[in-house]
C-alpha atoms as a PDB file:
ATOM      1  CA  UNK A   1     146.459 282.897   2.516  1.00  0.00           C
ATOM      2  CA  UNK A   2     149.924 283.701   3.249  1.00  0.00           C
ATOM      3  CA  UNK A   3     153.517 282.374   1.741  1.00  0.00           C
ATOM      4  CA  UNK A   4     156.973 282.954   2.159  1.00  0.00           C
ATOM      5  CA  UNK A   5     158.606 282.470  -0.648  1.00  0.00           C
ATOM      6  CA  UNK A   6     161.317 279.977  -0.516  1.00  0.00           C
ATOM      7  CA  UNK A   7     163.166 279.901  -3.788  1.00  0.00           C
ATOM      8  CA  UNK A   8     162.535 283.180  -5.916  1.00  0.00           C
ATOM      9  CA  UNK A   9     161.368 283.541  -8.835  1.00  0.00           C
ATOM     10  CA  UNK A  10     158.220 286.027 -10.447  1.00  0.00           C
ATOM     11  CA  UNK A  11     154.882 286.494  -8.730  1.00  0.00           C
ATOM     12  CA  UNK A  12     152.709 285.152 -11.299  1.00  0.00           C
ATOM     13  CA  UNK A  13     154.423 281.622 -10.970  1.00  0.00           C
ATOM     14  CA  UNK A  14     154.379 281.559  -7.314  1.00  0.00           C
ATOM     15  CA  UNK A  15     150.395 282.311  -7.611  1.00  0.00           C
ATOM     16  CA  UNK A  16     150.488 279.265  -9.817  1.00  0.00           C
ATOM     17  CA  UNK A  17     152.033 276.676  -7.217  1.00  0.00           C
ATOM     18  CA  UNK A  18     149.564 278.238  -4.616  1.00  0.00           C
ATOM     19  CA  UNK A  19     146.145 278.202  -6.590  1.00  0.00           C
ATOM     20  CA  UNK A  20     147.168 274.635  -9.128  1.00  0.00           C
ATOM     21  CA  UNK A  21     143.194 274.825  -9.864  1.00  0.00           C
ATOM     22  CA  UNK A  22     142.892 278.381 -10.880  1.00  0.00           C
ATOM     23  CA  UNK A  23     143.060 279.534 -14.638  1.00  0.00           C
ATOM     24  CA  UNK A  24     146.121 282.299 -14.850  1.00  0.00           C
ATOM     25  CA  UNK A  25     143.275 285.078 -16.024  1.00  0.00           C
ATOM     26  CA  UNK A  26     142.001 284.353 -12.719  1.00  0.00           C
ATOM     27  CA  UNK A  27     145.188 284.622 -11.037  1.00  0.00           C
ATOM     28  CA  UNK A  28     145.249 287.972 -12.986  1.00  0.00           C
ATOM     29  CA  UNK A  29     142.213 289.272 -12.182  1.00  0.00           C
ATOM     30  CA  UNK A  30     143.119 288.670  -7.885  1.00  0.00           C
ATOM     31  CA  UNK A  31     146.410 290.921  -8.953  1.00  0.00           C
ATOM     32  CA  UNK A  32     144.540 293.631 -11.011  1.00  0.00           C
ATOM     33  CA  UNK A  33     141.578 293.989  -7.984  1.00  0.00           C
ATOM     34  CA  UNK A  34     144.588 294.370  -5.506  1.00  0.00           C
ATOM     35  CA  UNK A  35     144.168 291.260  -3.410  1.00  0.00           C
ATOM     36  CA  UNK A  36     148.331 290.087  -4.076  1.00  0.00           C
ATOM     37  CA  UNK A  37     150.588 291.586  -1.291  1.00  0.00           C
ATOM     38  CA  UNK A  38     154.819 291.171  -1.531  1.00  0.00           C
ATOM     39  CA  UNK A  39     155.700 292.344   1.853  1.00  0.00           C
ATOM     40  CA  UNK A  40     152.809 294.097   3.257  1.00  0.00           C
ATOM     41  CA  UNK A  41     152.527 296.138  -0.320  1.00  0.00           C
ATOM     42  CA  UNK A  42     149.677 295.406  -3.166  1.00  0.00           C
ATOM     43  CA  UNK A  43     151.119 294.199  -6.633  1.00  0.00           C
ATOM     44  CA  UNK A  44     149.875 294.390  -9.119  1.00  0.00           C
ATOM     45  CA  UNK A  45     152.290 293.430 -11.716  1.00  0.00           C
ATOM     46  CA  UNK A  46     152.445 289.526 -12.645  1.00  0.00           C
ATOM     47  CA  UNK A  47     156.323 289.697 -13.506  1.00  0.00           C
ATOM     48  CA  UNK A  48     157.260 291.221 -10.046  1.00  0.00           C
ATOM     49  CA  UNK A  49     160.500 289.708  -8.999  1.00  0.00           C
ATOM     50  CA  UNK A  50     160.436 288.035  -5.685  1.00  0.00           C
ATOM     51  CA  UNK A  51     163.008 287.221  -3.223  1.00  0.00           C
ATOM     52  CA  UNK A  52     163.929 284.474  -1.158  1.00  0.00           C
ATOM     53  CA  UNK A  53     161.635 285.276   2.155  1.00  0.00           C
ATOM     54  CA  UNK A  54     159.449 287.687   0.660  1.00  0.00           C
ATOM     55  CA  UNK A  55     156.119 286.977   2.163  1.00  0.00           C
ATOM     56  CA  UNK A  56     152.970 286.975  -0.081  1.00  0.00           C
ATOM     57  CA  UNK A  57     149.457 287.271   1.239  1.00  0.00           C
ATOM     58  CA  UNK A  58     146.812 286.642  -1.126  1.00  0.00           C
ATOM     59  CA  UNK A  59     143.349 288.570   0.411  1.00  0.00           C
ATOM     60  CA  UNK A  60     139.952 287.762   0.356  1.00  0.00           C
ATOM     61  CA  UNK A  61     138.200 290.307  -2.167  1.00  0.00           C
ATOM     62  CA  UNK A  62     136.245 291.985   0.718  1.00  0.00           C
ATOM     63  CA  UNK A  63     139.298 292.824   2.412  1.00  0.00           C
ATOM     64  CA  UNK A  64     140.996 293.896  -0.069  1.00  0.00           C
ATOM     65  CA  UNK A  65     138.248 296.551  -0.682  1.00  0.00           C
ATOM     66  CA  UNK A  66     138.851 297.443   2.542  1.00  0.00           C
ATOM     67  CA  UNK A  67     142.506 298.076   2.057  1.00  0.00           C
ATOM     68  CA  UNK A  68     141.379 300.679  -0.912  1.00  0.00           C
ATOM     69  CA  UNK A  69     142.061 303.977  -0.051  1.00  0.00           C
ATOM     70  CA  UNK A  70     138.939 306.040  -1.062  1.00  0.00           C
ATOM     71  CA  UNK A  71     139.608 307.890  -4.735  1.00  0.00           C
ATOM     72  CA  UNK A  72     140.982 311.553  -4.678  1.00  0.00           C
ATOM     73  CA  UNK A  73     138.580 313.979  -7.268  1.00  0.00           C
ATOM     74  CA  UNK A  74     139.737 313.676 -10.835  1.00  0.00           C
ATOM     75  CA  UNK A  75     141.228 316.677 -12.424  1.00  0.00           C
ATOM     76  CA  UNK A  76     139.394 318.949 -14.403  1.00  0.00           C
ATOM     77  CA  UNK A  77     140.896 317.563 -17.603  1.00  0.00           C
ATOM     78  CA  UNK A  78     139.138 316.472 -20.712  1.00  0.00           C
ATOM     79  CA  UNK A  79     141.073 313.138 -21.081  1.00  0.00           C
ATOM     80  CA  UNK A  80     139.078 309.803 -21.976  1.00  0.00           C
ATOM     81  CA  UNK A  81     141.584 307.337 -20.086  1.00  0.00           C
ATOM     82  CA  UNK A  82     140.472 304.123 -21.086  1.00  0.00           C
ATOM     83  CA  UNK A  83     143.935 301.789 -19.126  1.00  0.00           C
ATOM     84  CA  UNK A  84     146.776 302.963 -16.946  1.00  0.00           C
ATOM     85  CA  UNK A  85     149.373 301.020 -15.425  1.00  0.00           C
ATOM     86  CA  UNK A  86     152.677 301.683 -14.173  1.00  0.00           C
ATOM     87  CA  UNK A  87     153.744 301.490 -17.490  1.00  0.00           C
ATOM     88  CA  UNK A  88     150.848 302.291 -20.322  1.00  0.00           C
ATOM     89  CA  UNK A  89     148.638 305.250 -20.641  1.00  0.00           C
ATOM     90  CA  UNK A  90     145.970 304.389 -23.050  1.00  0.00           C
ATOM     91  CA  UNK A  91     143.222 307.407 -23.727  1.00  0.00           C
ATOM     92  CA  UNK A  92     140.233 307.533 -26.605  1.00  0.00           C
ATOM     93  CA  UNK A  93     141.680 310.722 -28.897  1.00  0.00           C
ATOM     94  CA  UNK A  94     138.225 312.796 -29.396  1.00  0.00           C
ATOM     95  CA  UNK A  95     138.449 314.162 -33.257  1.00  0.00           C
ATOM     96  CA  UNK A  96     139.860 317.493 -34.131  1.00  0.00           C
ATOM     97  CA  UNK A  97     142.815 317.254 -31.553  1.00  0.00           C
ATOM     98  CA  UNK A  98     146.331 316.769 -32.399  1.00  0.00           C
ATOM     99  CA  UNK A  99     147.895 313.764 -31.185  1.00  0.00           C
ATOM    100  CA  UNK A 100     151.233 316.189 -30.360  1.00  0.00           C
ATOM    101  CA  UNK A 101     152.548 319.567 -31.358  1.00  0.00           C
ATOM    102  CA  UNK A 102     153.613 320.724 -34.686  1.00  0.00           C
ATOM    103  CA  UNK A 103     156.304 323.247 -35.448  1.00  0.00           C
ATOM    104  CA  UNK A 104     153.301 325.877 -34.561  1.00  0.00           C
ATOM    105  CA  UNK A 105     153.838 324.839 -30.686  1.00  0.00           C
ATOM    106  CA  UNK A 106     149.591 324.243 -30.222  1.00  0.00           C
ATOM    107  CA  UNK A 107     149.211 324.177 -26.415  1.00  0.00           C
ATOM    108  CA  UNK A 108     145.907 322.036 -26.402  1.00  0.00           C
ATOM    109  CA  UNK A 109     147.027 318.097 -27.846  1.00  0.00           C
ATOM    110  CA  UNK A 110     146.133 314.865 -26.472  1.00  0.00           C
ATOM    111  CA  UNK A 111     150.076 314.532 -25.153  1.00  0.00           C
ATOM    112  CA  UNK A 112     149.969 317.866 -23.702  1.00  0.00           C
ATOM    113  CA  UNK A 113     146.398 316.837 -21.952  1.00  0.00           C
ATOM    114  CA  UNK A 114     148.202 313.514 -20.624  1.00  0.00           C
ATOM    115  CA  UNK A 115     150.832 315.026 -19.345  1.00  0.00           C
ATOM    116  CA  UNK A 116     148.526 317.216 -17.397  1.00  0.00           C
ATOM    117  CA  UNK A 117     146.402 313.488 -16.389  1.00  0.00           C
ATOM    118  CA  UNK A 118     149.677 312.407 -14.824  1.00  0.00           C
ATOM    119  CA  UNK A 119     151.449 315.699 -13.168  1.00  0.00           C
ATOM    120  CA  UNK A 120     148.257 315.972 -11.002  1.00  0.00           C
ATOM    121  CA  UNK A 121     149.589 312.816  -9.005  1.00  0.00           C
ATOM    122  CA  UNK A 122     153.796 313.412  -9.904  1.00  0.00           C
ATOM    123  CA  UNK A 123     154.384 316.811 -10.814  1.00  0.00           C
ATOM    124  CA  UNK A 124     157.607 315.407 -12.460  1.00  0.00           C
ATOM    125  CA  UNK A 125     155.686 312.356 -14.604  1.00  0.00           C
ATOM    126  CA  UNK A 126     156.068 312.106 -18.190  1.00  0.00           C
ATOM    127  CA  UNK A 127     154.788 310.199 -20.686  1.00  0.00           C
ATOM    128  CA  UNK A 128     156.240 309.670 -24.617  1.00  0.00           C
ATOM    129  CA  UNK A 129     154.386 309.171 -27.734  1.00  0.00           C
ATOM    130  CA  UNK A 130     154.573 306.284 -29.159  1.00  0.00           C
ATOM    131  CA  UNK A 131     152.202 306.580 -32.205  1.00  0.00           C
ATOM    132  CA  UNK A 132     149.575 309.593 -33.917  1.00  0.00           C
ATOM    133  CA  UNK A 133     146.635 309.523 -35.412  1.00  0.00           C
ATOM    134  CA  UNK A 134     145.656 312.222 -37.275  1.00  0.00           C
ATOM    135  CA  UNK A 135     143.661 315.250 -36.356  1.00  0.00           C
ATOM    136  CA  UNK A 136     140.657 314.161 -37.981  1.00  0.00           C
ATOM    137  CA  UNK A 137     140.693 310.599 -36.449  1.00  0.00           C
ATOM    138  CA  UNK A 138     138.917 309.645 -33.157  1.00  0.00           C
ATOM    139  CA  UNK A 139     140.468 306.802 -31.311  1.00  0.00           C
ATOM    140  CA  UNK A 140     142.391 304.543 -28.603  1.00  0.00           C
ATOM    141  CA  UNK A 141     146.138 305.857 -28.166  1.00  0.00           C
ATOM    142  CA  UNK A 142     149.366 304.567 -26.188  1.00  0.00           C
ATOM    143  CA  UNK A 143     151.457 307.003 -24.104  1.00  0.00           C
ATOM    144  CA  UNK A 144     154.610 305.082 -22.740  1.00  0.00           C
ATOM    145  CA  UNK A 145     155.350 305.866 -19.136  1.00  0.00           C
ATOM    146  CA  UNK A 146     158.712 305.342 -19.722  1.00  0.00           C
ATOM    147  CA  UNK A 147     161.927 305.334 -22.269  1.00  0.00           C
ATOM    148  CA  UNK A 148     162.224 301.718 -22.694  1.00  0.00           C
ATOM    149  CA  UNK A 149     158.550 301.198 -22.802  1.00  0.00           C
ATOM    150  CA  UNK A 150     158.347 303.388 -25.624  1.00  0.00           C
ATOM    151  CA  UNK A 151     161.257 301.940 -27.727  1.00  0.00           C
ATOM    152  CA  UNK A 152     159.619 298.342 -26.974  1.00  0.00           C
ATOM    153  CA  UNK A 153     156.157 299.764 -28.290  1.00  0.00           C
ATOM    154  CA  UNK A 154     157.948 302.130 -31.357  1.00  0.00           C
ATOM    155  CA  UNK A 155     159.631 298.300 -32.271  1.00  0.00           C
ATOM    156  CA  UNK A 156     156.323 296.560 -32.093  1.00  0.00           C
ATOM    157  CA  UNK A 157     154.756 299.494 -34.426  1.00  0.00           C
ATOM    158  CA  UNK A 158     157.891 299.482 -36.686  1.00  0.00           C
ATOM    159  CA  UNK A 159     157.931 295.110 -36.934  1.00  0.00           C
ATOM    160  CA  UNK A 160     154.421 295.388 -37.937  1.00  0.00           C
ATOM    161  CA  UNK A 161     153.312 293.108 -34.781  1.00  0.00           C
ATOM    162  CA  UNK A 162     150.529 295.708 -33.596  1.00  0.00           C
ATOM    163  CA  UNK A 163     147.158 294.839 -34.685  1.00  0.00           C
ATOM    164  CA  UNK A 164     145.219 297.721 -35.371  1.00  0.00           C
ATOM    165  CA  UNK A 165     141.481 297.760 -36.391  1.00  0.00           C
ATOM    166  CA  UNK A 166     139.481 301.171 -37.242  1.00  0.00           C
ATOM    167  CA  UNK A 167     135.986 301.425 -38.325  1.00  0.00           C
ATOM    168  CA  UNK A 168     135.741 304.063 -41.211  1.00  0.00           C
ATOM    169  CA  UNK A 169     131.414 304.784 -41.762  1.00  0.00           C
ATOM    170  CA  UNK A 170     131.819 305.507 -45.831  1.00  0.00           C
ATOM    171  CA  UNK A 171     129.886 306.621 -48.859  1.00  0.00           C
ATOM    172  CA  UNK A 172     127.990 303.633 -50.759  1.00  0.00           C
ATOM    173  CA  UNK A 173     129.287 300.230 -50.883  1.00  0.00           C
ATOM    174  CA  UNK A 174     132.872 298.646 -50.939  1.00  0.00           C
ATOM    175  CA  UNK A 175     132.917 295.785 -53.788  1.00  0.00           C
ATOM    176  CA  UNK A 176     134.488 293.336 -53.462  1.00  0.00           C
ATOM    177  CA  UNK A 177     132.514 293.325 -49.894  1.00  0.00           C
ATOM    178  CA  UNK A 178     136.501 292.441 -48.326  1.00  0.00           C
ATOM    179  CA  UNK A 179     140.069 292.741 -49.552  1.00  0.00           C
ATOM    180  CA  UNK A 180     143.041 294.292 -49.685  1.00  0.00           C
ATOM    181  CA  UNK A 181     144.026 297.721 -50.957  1.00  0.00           C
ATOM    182  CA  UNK A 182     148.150 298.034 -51.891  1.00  0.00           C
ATOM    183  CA  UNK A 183     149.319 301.164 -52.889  1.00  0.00           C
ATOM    184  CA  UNK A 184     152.239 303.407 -52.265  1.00  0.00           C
ATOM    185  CA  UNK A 185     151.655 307.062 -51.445  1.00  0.00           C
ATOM    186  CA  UNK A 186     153.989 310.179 -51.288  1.00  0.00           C
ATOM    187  CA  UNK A 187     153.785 312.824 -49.131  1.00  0.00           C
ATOM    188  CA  UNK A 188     155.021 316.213 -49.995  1.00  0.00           C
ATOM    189  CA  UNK A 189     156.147 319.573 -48.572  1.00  0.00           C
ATOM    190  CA  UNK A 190     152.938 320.824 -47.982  1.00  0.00           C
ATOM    191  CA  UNK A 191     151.569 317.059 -46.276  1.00  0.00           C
ATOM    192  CA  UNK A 192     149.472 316.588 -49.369  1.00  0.00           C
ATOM    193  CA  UNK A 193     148.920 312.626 -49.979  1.00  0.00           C
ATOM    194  CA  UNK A 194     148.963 311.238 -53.758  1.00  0.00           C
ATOM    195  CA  UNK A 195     149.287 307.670 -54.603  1.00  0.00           C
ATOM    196  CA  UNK A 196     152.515 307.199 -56.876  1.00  0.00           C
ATOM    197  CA  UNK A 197     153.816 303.976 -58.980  1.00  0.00           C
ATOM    198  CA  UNK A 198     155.492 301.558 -56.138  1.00  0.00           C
ATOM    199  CA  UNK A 199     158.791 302.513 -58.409  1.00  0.00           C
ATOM    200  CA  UNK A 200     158.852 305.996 -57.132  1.00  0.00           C
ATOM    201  CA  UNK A 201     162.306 306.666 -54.917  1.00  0.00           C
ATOM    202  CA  UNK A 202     160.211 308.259 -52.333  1.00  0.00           C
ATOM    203  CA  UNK A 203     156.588 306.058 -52.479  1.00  0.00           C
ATOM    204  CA  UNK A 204     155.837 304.585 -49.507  1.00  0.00           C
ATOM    205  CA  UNK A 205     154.065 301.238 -48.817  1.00  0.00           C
ATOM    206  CA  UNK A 206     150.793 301.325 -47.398  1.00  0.00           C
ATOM    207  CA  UNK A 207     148.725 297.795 -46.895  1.00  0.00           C
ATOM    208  CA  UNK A 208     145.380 298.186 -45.583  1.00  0.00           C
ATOM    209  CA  UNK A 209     142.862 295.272 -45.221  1.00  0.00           C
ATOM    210  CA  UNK A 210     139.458 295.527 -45.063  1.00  0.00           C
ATOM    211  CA  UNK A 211     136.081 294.157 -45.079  1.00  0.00           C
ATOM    212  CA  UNK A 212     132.091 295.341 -44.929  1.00  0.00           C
ATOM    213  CA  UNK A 213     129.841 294.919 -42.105  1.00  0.00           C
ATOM    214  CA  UNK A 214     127.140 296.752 -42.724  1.00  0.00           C
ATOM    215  CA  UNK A 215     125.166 298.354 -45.215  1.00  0.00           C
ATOM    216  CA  UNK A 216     122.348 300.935 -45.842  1.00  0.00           C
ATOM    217  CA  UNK A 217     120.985 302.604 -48.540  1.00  0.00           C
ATOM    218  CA  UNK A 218     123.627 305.325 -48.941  1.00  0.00           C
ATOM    219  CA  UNK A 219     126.756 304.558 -46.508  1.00  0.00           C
ATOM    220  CA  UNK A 220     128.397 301.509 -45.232  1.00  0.00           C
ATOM    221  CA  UNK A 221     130.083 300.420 -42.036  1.00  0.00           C
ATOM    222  CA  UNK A 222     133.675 299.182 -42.967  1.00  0.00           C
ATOM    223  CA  UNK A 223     136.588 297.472 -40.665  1.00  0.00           C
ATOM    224  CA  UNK A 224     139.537 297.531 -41.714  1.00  0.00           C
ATOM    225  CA  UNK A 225     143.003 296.770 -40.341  1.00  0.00           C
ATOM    226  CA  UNK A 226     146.733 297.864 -41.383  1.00  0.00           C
ATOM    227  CA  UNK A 227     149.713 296.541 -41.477  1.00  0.00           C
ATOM    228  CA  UNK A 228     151.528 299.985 -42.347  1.00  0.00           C
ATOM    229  CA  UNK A 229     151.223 303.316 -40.546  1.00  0.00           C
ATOM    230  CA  UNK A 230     151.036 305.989 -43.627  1.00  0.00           C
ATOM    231  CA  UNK A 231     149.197 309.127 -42.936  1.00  0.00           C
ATOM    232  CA  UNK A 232     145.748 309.541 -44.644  1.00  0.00           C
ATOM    233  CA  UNK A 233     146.469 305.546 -45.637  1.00  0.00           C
ATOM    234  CA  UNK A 234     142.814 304.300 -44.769  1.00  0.00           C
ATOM    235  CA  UNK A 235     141.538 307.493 -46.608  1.00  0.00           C
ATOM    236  CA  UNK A 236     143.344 306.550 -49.331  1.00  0.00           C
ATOM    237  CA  UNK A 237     142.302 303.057 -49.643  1.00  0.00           C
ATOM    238  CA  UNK A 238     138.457 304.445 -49.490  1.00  0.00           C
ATOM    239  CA  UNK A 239     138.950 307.046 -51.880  1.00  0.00           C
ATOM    240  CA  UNK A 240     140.295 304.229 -53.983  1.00  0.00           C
ATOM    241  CA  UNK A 241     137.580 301.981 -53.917  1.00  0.00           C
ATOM    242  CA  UNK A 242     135.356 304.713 -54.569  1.00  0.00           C
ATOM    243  CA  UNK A 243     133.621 304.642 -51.208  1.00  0.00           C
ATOM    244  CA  UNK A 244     135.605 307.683 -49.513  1.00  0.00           C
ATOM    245  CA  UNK A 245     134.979 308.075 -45.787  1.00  0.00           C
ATOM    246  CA  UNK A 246     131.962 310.074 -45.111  1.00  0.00           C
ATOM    247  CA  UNK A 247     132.965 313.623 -44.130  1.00  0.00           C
ATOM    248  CA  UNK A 248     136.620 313.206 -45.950  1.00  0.00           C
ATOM    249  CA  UNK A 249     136.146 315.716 -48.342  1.00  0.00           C
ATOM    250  CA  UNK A 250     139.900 315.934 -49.066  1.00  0.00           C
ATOM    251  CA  UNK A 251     139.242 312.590 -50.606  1.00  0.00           C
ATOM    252  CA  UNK A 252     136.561 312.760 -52.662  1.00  0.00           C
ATOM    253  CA  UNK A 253     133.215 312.641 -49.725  1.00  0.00           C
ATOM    254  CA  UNK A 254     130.820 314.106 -50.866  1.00  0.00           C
ATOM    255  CA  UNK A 255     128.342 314.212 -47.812  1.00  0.00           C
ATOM    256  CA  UNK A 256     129.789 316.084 -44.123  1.00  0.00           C
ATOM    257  CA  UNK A 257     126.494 315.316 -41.903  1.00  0.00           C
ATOM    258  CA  UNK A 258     128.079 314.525 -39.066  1.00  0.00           C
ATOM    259  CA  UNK A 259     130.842 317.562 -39.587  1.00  0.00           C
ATOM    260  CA  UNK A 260     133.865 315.423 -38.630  1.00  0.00           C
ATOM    261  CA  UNK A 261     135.689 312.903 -40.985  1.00  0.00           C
ATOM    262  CA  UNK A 262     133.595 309.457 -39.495  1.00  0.00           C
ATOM    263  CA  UNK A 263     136.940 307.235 -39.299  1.00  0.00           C
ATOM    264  CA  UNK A 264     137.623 305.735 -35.877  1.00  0.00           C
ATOM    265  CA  UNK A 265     140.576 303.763 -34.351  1.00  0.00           C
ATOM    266  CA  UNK A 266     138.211 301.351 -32.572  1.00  0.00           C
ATOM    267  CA  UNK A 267     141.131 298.565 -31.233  1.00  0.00           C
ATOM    268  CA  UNK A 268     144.272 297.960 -30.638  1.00  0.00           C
ATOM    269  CA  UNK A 269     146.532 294.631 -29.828  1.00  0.00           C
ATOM    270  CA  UNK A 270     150.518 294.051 -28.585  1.00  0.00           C
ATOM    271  CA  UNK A 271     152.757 292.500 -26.275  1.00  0.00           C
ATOM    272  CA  UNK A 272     152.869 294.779 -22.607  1.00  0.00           C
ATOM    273  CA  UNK A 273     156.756 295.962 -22.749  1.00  0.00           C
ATOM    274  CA  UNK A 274     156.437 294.882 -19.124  1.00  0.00           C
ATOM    275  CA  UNK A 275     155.401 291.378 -19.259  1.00  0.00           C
ATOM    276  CA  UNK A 276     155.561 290.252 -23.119  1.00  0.00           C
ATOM    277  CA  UNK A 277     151.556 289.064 -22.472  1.00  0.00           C
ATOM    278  CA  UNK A 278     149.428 290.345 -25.498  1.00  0.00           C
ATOM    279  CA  UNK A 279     146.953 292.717 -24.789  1.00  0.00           C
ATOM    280  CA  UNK A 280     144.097 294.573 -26.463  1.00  0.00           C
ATOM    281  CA  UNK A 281     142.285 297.628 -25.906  1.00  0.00           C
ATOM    282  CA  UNK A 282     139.216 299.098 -27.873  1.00  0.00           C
ATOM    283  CA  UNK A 283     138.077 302.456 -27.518  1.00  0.00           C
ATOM    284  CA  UNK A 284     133.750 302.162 -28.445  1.00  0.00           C
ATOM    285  CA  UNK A 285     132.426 303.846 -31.047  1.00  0.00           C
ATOM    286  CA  UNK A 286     131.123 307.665 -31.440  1.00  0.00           C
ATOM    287  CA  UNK A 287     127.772 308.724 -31.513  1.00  0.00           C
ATOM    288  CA  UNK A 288     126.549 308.666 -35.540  1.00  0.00           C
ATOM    289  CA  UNK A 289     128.933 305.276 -36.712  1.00  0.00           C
END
């Protein structure tokens, strides 16, 4: 089908008027399989502005295949990329790797690896950190693309609109089965963690909700979601319901069998800085949760 558009306007809406019937995921899904051309070029983004006389063609999925240039070899880079847009960069941290450099200048961190994802294409791309996990932690990440996409994302973090689940494999059995931990921890000099009285000048807040679902004769599956961003926070929470995360030895574990700390930030969900639509990401589980 082709269109010329005659009053302007974004893409997504002028998909609308031409397919009434269809449901907008579906209108999605023809712009994320490249079947949407503006001019003779495949969109992809459902905000692109049009024009007055821009001329859309919407292809049939076969020729749009067709259209596909064939993929170029992936670099040699040990990068789990699980989206990427023109915009996003989301990757699946692997444990034991820094999220970014410390004063020590490391060479290998995810950000440094991303970087390396991107140059292989641009060798003057970039991409900006918009949150960390710690070492320890396996997990999905954001890289922002760009400036503004990162402040948008750093706002969403800092307004406490991202959702973010983790599954954390512990030692016996949460009770209650599913609540809240509240506590306010203190980091010092040396990036020790210690719970302190909420009164303390230099506590921080740190809300984490959680709840079981599953467990076996000696650990337990947990979820659990936050609504603050404090380092070691879930760790924390486990140690205080005296079911610390299996392999956190720093917080009371006992038992290392899998020789990693077994927490894992398994999803993540917030408004595209592009488009304001809410999106959500999971990165699966490893091997032994």
């Amino acid at each position: 089908m082709k269109h010329k558009e005659l009053n302007g306007g974004d893409l997504l809406s002028t998909l609308r008027l031409l397919y009434p019937t269809s449901s907008t995921s579906k209108l999605r899904k023809m712009l994320t399989q490249g079947r949407v051309l503006v001019n003779d070029a495949v969109v992809h983004r459902a905000k692109h502005p049009l024009e007055i006389g821009d001329e859309i063609e919407v292809l049939q999925r076969q020729r749009a295949e067709e259209r596909t240039p064939p993929p170029q070899s992936k670099p040699n880079i040990e990068l789990d990329v699980l989206f990427e847009d023109s915009t996003l960069l989301v990757v699946n941290k692997p444990h034991h790797l820094l999220s970014v450099a410390t004063d020590r200048l490391e060479q290998d961190t995810l950000h440094s690896r991303c970087v390396d994802y991107l140059r292989w294409t641009d060798e003057k791309a970039w991409c900006f950190i918009v949150h960390r996990l710690d070492k320890a932690t396996s997990g999905i990440m954001i890289m922002a693309k760009t400036k503004q996409a990162k402040n948008d994302l750093q706002a969403q973090f800092h307004d406490r609109t991202v959702h973010r689940t983790y599954q954390a494999l512990v030692e016996g059995s949460p009770h209650p089965t599913s609540g809240t931990v509240r506590s306010w921890l203190l980091e010092d000099k040396h990036l020790n963690i210690k719970a302190v009285n909420k009164n303390h000048p230099q506590g921080k807040e740190a809300i984490s909700h959680y709840h079981l679902i599953d467990a076996r004769d000696e650990t337990s599956l947990v979820e659990v979601s936050i609504e603050t961003g404090r380092r070691h926070q879930i760790r924390m929470a486990m140690q205080h319901l005296g079911t610390p995360v299996v392999g956190d030895e720093q917080h009371g574990a006992l038992t290392n069998p899998h020789k990693r700390v077994m927490l894992h930030a398994s999803a993540l969900e917030f408004l595209h800085p592009d488009t304001d639509d809410p999106v959500r990401f999971e990165a699966p589980l490893p091997k032994g949760f």
